[in-house]
N, C-alpha and C. Protein backbone atom coordinates (compact mmCIF):
# COMPACT_ATOMS: atom_id res chain seq x y z
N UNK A 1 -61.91 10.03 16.11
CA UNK A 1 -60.95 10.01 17.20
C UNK A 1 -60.53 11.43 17.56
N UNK A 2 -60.11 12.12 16.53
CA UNK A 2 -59.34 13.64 16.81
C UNK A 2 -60.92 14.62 17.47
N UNK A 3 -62.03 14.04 17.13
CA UNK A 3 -63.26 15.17 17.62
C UNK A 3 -63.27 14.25 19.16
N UNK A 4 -63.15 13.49 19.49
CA UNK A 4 -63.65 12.82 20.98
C UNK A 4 -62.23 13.48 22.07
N UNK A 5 -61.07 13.71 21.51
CA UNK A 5 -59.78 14.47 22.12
C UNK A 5 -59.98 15.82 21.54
N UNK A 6 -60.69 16.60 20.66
CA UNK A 6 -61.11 17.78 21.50
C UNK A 6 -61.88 18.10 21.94
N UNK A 7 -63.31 17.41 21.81
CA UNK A 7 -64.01 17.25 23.30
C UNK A 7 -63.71 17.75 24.48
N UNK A 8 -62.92 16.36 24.36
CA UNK A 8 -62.51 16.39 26.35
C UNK A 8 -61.75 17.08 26.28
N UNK A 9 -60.47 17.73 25.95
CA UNK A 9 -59.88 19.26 26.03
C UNK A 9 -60.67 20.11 26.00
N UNK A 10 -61.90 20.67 25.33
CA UNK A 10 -62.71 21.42 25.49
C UNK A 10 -63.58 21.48 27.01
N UNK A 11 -64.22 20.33 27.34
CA UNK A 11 -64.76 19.77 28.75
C UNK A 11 -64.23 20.13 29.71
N UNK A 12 -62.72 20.07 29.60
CA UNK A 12 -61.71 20.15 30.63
C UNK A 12 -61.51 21.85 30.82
N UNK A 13 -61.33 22.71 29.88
CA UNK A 13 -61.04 23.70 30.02
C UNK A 13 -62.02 24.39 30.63
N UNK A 14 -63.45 23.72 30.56
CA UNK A 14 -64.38 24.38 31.28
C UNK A 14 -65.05 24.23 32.10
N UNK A 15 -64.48 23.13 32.66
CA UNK A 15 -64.56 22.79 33.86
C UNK A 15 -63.83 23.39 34.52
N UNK A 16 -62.55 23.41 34.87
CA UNK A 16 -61.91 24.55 35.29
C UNK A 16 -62.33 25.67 35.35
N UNK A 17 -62.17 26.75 34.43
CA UNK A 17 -63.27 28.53 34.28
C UNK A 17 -64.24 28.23 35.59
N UNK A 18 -65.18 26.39 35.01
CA UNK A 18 -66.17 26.92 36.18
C UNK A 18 -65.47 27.00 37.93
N UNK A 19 -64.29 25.95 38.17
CA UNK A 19 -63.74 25.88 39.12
C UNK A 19 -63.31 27.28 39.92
N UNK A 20 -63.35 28.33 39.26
CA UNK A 20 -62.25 29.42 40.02
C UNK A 20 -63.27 30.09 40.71
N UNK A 21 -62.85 30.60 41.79
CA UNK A 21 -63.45 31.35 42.63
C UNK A 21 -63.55 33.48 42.18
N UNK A 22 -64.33 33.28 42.65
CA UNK A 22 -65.29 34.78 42.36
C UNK A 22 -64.00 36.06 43.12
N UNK A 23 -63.72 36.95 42.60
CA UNK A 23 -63.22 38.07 43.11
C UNK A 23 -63.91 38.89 43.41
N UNK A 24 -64.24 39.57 44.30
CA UNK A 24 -65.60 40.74 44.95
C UNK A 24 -64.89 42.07 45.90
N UNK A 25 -64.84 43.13 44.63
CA UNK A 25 -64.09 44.26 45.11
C UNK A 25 -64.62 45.01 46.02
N UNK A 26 -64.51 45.11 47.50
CA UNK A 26 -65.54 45.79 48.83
C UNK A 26 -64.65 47.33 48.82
N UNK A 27 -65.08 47.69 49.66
CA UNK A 27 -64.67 49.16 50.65
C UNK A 27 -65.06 50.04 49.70
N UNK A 28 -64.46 51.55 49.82
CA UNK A 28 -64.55 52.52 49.19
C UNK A 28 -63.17 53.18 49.29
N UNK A 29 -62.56 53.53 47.66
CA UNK A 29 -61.60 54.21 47.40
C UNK A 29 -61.21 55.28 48.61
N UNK A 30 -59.75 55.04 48.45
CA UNK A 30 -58.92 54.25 48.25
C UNK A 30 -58.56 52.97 48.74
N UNK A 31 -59.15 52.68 49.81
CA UNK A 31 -59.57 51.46 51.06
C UNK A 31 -60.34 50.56 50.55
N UNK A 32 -59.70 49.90 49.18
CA UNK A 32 -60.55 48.96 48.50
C UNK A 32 -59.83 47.20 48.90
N UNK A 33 -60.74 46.30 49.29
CA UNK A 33 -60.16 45.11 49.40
C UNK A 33 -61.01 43.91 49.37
N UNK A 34 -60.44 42.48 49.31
CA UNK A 34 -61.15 41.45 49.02
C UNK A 34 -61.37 40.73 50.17
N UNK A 35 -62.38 39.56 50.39
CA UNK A 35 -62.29 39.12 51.11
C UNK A 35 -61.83 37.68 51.05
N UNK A 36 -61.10 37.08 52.04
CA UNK A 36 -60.57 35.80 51.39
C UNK A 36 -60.95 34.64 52.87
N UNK A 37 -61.60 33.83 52.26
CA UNK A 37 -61.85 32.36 53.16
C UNK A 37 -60.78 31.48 52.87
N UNK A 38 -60.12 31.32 54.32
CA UNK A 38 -58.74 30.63 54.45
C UNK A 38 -59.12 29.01 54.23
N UNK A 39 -58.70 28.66 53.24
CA UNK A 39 -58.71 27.29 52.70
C UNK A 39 -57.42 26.22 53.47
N UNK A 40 -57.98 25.12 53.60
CA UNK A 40 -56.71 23.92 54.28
C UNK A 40 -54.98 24.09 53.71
N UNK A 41 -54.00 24.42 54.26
CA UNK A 41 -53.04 24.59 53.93
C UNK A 41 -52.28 25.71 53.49
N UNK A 42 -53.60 26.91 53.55
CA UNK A 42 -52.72 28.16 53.41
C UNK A 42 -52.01 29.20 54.39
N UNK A 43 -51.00 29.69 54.31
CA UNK A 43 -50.44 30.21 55.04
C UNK A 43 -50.49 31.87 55.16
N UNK A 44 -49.56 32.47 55.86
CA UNK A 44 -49.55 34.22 55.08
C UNK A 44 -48.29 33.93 53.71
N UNK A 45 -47.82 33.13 53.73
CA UNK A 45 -46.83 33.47 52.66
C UNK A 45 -47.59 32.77 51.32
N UNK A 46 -48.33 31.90 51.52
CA UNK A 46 -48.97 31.45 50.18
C UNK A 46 -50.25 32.70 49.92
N UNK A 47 -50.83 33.23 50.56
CA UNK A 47 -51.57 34.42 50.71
C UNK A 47 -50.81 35.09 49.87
N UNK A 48 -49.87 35.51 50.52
CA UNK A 48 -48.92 36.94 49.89
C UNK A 48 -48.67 36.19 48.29
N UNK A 49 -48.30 35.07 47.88
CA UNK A 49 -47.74 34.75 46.74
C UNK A 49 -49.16 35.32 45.65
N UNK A 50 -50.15 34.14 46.45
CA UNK A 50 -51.89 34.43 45.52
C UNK A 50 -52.04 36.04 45.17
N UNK A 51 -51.64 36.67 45.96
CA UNK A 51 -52.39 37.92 45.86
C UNK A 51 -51.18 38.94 45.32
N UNK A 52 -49.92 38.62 45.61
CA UNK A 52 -48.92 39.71 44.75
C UNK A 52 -48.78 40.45 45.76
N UNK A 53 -48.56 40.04 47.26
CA UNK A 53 -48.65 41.13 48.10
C UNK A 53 -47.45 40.95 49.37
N UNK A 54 -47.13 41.55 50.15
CA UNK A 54 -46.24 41.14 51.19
C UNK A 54 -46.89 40.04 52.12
N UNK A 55 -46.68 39.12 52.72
CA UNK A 55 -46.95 38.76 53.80
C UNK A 55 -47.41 39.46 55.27
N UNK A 56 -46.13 40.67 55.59
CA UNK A 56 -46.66 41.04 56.28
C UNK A 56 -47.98 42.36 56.29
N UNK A 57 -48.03 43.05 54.75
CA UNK A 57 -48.68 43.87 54.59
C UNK A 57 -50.23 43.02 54.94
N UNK A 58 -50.26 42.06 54.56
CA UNK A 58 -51.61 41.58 54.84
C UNK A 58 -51.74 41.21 56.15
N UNK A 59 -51.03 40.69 56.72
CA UNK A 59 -51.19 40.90 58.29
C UNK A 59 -51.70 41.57 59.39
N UNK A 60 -50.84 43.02 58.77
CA UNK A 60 -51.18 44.52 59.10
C UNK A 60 -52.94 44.92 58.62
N UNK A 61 -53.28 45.00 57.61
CA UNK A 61 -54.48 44.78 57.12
C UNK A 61 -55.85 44.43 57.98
N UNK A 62 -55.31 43.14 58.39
CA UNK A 62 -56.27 42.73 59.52
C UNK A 62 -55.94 42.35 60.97
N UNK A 63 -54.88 43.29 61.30
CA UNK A 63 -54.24 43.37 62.40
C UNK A 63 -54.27 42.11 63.48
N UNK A 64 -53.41 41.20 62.42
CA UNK A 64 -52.95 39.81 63.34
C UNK A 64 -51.45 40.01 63.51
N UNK A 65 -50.92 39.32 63.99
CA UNK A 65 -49.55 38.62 64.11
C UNK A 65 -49.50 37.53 63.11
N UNK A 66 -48.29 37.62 62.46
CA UNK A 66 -48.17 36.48 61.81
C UNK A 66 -47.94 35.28 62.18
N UNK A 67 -46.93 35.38 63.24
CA UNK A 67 -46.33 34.11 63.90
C UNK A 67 -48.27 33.29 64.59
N UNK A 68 -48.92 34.02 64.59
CA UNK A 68 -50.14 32.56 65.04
C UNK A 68 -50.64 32.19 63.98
N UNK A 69 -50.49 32.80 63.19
CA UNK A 69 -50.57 31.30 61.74
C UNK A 69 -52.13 31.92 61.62
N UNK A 70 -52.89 30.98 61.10
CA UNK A 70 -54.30 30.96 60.20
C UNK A 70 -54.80 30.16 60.34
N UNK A 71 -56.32 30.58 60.60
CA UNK A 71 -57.74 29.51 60.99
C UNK A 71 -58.01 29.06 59.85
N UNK A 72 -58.90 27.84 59.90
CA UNK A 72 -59.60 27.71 58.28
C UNK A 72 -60.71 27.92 58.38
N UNK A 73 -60.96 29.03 57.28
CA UNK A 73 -62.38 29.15 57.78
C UNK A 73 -62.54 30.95 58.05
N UNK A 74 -61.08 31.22 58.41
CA UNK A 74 -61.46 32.49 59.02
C UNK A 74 -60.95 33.74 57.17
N UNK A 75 -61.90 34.73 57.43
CA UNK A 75 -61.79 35.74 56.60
C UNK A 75 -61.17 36.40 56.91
N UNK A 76 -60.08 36.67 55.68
CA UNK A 76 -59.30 37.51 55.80
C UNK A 76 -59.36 38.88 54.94
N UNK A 77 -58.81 40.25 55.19
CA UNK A 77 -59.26 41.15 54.71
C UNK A 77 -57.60 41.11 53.52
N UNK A 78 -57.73 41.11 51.90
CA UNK A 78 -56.69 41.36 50.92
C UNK A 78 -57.09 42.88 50.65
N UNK A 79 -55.83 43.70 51.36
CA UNK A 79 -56.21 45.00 50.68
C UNK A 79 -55.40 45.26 49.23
């Protein structure tokens, strides 16, 4: 019983690892940044939370306005 429950705790944990998405550091110092594919439901403020960053600094970044919100689908530049 106790090896079939850590199994699947084991299974689980790596399933996940495999779940996360890839980080891919572009530009050239000091102008280094990521690129991010806007997933269903994200905003600039859930952006800013993911990434540790202002809202509007990322804005600026890829010179939108915030107030029109976010495509899905569309790449965004995380500097």
């Amino acid at each position: 019983m106790l090896k079939s429950v850590m199994l699947g705790v084991l299974m689980a944990g790596t399933i996940r690892v495999a779940a996360q998405d890839t980080l891919l550091v572009q530009g050239a110092s000091p102008d280094l940044y990521l690129t991010h594919s806007v997933k269903k439901g994200e905003t600039w403020y859930s952006l800013g939370r993911a990434y540790g960053l202002s809202p509007k600094e990322i804005a600026a970044r890829n010179k939108m306005d915030m107030n029109a919100g976010l495509s899905l689908g569309k790449s965004i530049l995380i500097p």
